[in-house]
Protein backbone atom coordinates (compact mmCIF):
# COMPACT_ATOMS: atom_id res chain seq x y z
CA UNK A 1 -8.88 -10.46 19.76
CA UNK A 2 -8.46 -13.11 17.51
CA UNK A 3 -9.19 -16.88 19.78
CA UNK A 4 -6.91 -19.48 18.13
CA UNK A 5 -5.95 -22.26 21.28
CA UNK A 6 -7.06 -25.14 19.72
CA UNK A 7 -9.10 -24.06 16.81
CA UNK A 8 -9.20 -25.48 13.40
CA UNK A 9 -9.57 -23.25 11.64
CA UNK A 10 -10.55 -25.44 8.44
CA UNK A 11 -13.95 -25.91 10.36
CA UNK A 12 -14.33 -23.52 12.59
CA UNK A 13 -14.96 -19.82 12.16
CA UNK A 14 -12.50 -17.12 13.39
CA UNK A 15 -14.26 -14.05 15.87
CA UNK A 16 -12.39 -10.82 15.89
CA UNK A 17 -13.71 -7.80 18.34
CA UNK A 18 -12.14 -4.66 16.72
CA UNK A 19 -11.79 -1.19 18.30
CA UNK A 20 -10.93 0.65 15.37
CA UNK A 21 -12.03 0.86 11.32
CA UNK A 22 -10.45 -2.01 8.87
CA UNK A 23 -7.64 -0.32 6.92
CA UNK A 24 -6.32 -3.49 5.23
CA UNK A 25 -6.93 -7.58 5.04
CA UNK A 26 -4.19 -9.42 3.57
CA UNK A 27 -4.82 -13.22 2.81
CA UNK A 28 -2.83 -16.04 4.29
CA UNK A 29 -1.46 -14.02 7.07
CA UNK A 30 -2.93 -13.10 10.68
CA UNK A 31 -1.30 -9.76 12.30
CA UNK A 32 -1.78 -9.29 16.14
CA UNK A 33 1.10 -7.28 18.82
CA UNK A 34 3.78 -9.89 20.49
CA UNK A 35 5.68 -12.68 18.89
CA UNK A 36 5.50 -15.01 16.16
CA UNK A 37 3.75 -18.88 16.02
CA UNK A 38 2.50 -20.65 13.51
CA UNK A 39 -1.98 -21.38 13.46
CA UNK A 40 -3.30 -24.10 11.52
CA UNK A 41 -2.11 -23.34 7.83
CA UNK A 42 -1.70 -19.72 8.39
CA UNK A 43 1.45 -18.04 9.92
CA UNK A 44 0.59 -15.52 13.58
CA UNK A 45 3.01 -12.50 13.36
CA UNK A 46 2.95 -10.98 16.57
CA UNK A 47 4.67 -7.65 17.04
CA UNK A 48 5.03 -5.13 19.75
CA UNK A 49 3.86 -1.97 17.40
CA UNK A 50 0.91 -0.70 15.96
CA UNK A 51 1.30 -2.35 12.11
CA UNK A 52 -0.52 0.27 9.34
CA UNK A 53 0.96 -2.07 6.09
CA UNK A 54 1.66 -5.29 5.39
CA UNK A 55 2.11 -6.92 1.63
CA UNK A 56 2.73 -10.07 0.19
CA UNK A 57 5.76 -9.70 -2.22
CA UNK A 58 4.74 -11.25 -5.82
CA UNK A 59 8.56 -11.57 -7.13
CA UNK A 60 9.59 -14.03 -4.31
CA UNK A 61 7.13 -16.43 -2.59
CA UNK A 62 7.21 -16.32 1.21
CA UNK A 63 8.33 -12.52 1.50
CA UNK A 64 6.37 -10.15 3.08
CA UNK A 65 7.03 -6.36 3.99
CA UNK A 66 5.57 -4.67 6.61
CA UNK A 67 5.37 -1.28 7.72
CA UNK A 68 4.94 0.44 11.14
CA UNK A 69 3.82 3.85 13.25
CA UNK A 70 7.78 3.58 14.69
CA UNK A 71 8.85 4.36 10.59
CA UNK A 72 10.72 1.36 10.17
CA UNK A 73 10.08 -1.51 7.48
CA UNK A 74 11.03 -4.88 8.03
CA UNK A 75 11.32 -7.59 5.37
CA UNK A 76 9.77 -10.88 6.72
CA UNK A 77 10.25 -13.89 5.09
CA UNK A 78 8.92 -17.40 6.12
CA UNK A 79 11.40 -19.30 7.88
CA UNK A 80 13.98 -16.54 8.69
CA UNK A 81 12.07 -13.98 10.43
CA UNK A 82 11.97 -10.18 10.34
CA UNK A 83 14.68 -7.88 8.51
CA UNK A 84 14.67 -4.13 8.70
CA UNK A 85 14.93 -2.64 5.77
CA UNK A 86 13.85 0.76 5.70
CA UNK A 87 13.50 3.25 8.71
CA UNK A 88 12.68 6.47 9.20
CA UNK A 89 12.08 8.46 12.85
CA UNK A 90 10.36 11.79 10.92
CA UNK A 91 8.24 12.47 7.71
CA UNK A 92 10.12 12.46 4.51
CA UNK A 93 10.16 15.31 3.37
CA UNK A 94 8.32 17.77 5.81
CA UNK A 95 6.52 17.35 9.12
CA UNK A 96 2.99 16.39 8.40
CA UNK A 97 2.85 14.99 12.73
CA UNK A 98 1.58 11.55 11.51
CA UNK A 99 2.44 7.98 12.52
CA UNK A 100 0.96 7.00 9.10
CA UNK A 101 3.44 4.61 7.03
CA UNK A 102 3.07 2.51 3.90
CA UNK A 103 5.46 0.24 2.42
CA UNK A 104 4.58 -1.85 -1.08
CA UNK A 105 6.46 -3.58 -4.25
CA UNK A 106 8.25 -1.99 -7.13
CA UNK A 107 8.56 -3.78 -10.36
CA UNK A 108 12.05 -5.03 -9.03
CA UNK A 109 12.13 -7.44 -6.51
CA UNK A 110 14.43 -5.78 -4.47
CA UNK A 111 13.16 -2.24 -4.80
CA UNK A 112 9.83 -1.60 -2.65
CA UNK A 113 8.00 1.57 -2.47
CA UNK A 114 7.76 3.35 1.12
CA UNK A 115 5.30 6.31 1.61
CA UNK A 116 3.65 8.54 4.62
CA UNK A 117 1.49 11.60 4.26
CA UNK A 118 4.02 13.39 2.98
CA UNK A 119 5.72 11.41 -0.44
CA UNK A 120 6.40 8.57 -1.64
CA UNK A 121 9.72 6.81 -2.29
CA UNK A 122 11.72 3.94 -3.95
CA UNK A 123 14.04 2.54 -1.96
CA UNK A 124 16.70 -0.65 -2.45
CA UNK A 125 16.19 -2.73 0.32
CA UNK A 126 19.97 -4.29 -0.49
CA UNK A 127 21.50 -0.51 0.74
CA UNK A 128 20.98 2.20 2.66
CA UNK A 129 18.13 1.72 5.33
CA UNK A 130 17.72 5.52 5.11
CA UNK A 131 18.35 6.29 1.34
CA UNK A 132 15.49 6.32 -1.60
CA UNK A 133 14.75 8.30 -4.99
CA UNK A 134 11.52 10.42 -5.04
CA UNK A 135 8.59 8.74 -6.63
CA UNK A 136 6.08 11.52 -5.79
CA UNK A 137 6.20 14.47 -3.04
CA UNK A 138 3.57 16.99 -1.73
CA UNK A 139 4.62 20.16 -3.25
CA UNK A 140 4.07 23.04 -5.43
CA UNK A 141 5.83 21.76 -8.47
CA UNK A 142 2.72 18.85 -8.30
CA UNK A 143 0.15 21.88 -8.40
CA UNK A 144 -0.67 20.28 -4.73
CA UNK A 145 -3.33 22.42 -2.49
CA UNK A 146 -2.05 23.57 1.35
CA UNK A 147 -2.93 20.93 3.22
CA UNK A 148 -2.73 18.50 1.15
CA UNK A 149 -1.49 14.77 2.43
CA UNK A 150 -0.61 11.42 0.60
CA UNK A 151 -3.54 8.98 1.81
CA UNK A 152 -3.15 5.81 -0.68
CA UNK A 153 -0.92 4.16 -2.66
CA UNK A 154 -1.11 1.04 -5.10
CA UNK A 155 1.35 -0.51 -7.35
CA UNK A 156 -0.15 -1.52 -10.50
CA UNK A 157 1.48 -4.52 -11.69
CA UNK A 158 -1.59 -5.66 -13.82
CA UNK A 159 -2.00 -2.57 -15.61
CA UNK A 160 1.47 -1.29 -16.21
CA UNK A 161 4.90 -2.67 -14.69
CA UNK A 162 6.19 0.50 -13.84
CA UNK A 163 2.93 2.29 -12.72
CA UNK A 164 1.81 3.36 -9.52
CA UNK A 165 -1.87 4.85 -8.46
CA UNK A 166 -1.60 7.43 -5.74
CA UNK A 167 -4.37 9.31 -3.95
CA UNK A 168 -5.17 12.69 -1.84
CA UNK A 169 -8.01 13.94 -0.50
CA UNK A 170 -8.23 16.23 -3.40
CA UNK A 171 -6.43 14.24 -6.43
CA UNK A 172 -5.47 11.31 -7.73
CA UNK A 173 -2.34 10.84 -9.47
CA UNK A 174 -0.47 7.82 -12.03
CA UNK A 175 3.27 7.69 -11.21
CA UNK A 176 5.54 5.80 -13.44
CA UNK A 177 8.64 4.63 -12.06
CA UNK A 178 10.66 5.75 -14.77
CA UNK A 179 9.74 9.34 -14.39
CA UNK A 180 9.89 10.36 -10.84
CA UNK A 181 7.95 13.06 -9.75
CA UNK A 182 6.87 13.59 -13.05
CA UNK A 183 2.43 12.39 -12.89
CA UNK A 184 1.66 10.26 -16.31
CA UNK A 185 -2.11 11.40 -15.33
CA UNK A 186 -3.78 13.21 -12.28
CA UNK A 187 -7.80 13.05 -11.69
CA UNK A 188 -9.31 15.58 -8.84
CA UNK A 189 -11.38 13.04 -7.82
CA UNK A 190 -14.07 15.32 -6.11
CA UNK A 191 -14.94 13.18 -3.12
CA UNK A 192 -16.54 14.38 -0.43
CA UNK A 193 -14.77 12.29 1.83
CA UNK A 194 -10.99 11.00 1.23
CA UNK A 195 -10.63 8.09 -0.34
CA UNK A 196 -9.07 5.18 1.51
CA UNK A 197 -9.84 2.13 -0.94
CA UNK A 198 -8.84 1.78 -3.97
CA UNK A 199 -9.21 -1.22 -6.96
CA UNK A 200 -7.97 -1.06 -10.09
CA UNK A 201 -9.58 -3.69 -12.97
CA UNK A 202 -7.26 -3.86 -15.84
CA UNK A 203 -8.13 -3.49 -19.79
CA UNK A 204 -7.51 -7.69 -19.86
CA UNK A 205 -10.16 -8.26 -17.41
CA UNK A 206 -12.86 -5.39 -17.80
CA UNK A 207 -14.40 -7.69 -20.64
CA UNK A 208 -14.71 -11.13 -21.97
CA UNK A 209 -14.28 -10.19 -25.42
CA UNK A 210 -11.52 -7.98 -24.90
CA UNK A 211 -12.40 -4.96 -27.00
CA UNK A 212 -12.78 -2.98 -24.04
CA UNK A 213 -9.31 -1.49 -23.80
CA UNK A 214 -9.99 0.84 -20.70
CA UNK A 215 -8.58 0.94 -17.30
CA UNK A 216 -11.13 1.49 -14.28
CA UNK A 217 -10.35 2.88 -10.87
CA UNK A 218 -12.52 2.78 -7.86
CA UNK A 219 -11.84 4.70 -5.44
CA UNK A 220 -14.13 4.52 -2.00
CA UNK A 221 -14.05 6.40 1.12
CA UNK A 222 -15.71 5.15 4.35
CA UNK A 223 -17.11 8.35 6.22
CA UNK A 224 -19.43 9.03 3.31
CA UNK A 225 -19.83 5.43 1.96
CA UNK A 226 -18.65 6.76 -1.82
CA UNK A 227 -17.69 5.11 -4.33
CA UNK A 228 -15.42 6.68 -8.06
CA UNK A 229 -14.87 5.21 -11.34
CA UNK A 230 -11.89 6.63 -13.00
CA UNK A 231 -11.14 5.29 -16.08
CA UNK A 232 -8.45 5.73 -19.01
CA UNK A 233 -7.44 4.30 -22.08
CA UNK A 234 -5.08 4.06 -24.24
CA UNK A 235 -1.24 2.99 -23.59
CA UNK A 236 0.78 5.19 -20.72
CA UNK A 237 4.05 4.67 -21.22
């Protein structure tokens, strides 16, 4: 429960009692279950269900997409409120029974990437709320293992435009936009535990003198507290 009635919250801290594990903090925005109000110099968007993504578009300031359990993403942007743009009452493209959903930017403004457990895909928030292109699915051609699920994705803007980093328990995979379905690299990983965090430092910032030309990946998980590096180098077009 997050206590805001007249807090500054330039001064003074912020408590927050949690019943369940952090999945995600995004900066600049507060995320709690009725309607929206505005705290101090950050924005309170209250909804009535259970929120499992929310992302901070970097093409557009003051546009936000969020994802829910119900399958639906909604476009919010400061000022004008929510906007479905996406939704989705089963699992695209088999039925995995989860709530999970994940919604996240493209290299096109308009184009976000929506996932659950079972695939991943891009989707033109200007059409169709139920139309999108396969980006990556959970199937044989993918040499996935039975009982295999889609637990993370990330786009990676810094590394590659047109890249995406996608995770199982088992594997973990490099999508490029471009080629759809079709991995640019895939890692088992060989976790103990699935991995659930993920951060990517690109060749630009792994070292001062920039001769280091590799890209790491860290993936942790949080049952057994490990932590990855992956690493590549080289250009992936």
């Amino acid at each position: 429960m997050l206590q805001h009635h007249g807090l500054d919250l330039s001064r003074d801290a912020v408590s927050f009692q949690l019943k369940a594990p952090i999945r995600q903090i995004s900066s600049s925005s507060l995320f709690s279950d009725c309607e929206r109000s505005p705290v101090g110099g950050f924005c309170l968007l209250r909804v009535r269900v259970e929120l499992t993504g929310v992302f901070w578009l970097p093409h557009i300031l003051g546009e936000v997409l969020v994802a829910s359990e119900s399958g639906a993403a909604n476009l919010w942007t400061v000022g004008k409120g929510l906007q479905k743009v996406y939704a989705e009452d089963t699992n695209l493209y088999f039925n995995a029974k989860s709530s999970w959903r994940w919604c996240e930017f493209s290299a096109h403004p308009r184009v976000m990437l929506y996932a659950d457990r079972t695939g991943a895909e891009l989707t033109d928030m200007r059409g169709n709320l139920t139309s999108g292109h396969t980006l990556f699915r959970i199937s044989s051609s993918l040499e996935c293992r039975s009982g295999e699920r889609l637990l993370l994705s990330r786009y990676l803007g810094d590394v590659h435009p047109f890249h995406h980093l996608i995770t199982t328990q088992y594997s973990a995979y490099i999508m490029d936009e471009r080629f759809p379905c079709t991995p640019m690299l895939k890692w088992d990983h060989m976790m103990k535990a699935p991995p659930i965090f993920c951060h990517v430092v690109p060749p630009s910032a792994a070292s001062d003198s920039g001769k280091d030309k590799t890209t790491k990946v860290l993936l942790g998980s949080q049952r057994s507290q490990e932590i990855m590096m992956l690493q590549y180098s080289g250009e992936v077009y």
